[in-house]
C-alpha atoms as a PDB file:
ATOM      1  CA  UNK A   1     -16.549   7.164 -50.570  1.00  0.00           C
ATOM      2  CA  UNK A   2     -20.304   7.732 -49.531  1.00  0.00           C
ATOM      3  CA  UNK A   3     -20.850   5.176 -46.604  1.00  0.00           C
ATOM      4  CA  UNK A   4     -17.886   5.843 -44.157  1.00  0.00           C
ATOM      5  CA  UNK A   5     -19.993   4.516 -41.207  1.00  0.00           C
ATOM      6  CA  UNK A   6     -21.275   0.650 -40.438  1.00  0.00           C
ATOM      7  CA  UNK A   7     -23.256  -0.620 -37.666  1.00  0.00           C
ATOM      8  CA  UNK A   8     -21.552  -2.613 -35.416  1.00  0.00           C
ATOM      9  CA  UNK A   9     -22.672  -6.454 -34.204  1.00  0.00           C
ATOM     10  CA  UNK A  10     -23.511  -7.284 -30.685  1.00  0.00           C
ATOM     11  CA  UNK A  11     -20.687  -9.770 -30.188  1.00  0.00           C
ATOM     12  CA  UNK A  12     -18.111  -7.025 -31.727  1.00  0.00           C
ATOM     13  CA  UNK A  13     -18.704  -4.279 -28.201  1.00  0.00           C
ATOM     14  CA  UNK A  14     -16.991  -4.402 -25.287  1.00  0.00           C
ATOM     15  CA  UNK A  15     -15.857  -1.744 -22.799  1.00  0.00           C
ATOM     16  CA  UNK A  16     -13.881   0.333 -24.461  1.00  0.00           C
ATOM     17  CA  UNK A  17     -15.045   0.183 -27.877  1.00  0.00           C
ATOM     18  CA  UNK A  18     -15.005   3.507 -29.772  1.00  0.00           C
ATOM     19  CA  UNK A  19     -18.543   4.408 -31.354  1.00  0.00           C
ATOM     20  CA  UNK A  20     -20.823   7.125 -32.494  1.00  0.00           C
ATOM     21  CA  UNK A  21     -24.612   7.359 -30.925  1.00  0.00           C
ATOM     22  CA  UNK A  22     -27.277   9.818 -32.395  1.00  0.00           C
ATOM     23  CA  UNK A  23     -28.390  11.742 -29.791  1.00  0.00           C
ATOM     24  CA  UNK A  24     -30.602  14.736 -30.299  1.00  0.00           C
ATOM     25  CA  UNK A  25     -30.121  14.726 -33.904  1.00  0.00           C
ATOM     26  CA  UNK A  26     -26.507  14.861 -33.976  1.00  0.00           C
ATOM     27  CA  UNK A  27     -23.940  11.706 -33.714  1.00  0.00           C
ATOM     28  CA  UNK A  28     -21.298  12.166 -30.979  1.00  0.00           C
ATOM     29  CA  UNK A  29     -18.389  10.091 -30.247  1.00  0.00           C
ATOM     30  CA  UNK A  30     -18.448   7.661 -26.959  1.00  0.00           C
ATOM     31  CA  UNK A  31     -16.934   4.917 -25.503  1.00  0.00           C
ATOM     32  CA  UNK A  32     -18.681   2.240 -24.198  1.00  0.00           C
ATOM     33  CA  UNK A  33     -17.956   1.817 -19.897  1.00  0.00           C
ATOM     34  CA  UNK A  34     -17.711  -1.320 -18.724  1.00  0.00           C
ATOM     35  CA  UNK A  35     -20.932  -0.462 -16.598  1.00  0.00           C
ATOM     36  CA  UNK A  36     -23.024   0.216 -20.345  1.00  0.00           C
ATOM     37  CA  UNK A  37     -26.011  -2.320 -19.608  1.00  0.00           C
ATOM     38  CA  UNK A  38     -26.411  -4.673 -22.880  1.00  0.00           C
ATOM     39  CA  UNK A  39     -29.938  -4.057 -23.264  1.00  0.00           C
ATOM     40  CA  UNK A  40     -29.231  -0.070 -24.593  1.00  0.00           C
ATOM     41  CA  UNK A  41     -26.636  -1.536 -26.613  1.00  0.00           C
ATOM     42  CA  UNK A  42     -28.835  -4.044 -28.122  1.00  0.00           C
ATOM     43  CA  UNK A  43     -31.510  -0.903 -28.086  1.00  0.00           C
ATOM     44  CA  UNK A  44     -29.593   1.076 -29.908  1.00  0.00           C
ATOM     45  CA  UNK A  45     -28.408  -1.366 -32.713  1.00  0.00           C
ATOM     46  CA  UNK A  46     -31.780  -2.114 -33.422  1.00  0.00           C
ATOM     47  CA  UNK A  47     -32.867   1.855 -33.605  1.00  0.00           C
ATOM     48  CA  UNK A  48     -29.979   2.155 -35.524  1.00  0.00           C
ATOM     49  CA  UNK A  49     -28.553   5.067 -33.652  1.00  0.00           C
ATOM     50  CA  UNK A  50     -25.020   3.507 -33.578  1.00  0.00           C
ATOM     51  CA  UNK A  51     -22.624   3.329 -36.014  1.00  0.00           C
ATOM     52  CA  UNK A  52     -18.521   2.931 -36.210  1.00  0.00           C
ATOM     53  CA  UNK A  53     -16.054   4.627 -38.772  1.00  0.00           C
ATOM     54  CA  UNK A  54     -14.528   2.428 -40.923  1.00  0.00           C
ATOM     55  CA  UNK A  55     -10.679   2.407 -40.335  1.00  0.00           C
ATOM     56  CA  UNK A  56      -8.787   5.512 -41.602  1.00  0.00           C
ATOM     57  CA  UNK A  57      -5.350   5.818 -42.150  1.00  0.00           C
ATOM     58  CA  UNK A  58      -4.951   8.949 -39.253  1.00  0.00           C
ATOM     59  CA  UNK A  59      -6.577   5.930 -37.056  1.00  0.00           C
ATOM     60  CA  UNK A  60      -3.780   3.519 -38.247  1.00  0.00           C
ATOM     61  CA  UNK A  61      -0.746   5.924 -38.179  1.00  0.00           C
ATOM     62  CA  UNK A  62      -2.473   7.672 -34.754  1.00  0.00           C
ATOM     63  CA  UNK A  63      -1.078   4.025 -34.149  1.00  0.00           C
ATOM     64  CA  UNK A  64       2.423   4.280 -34.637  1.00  0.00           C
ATOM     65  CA  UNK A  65       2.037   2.625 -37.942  1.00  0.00           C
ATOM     66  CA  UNK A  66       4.310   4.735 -41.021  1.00  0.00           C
ATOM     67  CA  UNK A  67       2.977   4.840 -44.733  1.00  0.00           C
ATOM     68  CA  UNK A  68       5.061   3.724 -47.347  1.00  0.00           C
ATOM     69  CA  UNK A  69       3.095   3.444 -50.198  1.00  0.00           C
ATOM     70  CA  UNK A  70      -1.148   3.719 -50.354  1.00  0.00           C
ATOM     71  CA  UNK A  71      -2.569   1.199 -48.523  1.00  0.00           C
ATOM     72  CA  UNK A  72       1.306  -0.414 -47.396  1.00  0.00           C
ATOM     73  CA  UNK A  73       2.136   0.511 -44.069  1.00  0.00           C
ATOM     74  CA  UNK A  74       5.039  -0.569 -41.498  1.00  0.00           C
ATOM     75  CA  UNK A  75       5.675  -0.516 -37.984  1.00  0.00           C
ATOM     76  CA  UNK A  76       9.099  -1.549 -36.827  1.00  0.00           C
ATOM     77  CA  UNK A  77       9.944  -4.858 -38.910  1.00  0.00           C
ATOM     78  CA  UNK A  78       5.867  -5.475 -39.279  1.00  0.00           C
ATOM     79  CA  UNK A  79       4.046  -4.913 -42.963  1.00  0.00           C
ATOM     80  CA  UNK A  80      -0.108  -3.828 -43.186  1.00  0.00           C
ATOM     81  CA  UNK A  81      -1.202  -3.733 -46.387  1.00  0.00           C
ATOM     82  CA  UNK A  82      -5.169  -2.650 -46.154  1.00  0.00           C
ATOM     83  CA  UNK A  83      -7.973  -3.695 -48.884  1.00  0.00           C
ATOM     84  CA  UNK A  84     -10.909  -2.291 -49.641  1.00  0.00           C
ATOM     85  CA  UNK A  85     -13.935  -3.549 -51.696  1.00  0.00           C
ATOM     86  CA  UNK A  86     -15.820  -1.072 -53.450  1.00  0.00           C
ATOM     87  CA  UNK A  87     -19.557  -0.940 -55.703  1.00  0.00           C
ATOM     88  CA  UNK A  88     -20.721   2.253 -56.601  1.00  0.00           C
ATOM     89  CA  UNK A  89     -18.694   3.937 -54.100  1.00  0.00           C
ATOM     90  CA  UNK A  90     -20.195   1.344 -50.940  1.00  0.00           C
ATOM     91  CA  UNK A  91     -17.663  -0.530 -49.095  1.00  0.00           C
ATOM     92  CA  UNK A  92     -18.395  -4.248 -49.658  1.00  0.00           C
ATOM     93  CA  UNK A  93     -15.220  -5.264 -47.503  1.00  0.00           C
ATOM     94  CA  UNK A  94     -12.475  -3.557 -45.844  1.00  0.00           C
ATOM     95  CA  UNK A  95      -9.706  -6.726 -45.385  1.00  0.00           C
ATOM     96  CA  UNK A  96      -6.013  -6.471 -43.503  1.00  0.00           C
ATOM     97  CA  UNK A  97      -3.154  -8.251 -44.171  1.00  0.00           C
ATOM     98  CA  UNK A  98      -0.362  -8.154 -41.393  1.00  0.00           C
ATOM     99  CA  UNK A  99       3.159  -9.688 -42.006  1.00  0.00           C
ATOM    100  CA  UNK A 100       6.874  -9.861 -41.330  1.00  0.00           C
ATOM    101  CA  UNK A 101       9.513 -11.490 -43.309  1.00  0.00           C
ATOM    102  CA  UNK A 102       8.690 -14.954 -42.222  1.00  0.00           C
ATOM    103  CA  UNK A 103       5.554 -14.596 -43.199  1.00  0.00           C
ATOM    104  CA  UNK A 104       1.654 -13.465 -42.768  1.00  0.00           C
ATOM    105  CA  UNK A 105       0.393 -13.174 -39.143  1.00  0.00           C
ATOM    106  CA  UNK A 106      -2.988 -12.018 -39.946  1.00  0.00           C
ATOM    107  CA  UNK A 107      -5.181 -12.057 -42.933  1.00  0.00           C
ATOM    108  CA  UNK A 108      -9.137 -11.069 -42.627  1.00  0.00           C
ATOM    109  CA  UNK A 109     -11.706  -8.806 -41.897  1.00  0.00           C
ATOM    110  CA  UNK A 110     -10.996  -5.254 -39.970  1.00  0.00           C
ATOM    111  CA  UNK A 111     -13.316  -2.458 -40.468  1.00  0.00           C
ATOM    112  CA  UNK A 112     -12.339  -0.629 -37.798  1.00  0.00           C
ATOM    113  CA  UNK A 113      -9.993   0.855 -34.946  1.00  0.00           C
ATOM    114  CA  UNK A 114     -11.331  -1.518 -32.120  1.00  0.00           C
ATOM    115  CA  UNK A 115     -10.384  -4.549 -34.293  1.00  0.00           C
ATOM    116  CA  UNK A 116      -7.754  -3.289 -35.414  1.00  0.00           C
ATOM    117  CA  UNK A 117      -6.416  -2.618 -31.635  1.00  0.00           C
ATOM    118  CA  UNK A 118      -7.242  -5.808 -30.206  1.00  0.00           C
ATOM    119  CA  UNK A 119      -5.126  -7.148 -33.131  1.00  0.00           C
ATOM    120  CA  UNK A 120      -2.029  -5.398 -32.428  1.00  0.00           C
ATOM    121  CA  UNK A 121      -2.541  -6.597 -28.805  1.00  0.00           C
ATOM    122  CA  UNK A 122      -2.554 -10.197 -29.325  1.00  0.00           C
ATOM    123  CA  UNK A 123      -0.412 -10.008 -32.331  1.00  0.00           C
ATOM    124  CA  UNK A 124       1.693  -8.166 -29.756  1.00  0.00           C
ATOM    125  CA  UNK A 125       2.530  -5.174 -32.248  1.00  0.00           C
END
């Protein structure tokens, strides 16, 4: 896979959120403090000097969350089944699924650990 990185909306950072800023040539891992003024955020969106790994699966079992097959993964009596899009080895979507055995709690968009986080937390995973 070539592009492992995407740059992240406005609306999508909040204190907290896990990131990577280029700073003297080299991209280093922060996370945003609830005291980061949203003008440098906005700043460095725009210079492009921000960027997020897409979701991994050490991110997702770093979660508590156990393979069973590639792509299937469970987490007490809770199913993930993760889908990515490809072209020419560029992501064109990286999609969840999370279910149990009455049915699907989430289906959509997650590219990455911060959404993936927030839903666990209000799935209440």
């Amino acid at each position: 896979m070539e592009n492992k990185y995407f740059t992240p909306d406005i609306e999508d950072i909040h204190a907290g959120y896990e990131c990577e800023l280029l700073l003297y040539a080299e991209w280093d891992p922060i996370t945003v403090k609830p005291y980061t003024a949203l003008e440098s955020v906005v700043k460095c969106i725009k210079d492009k000097i921000i960027r997020v790994p897409y979701l991994t699966k050490e991110q997702i079992e770093a979660e508590g969350w156990k393979e069973t097959s590639i792509n299937h993964y469970t987490k007490k009596d809770i199913f993930l089944k993760v889908y990515i899009g490809y072209l020419h080895d560029e992501i064109l979507s990286f999609r969840i699924s999370i279910y149990n055995a009455e049915g699907t709690l989430f289906k959509g968009e997650c590219k990455d650990i911060n959404t993936f986080r927030k839903l666990c937390k209000l799935l209440h995973i």
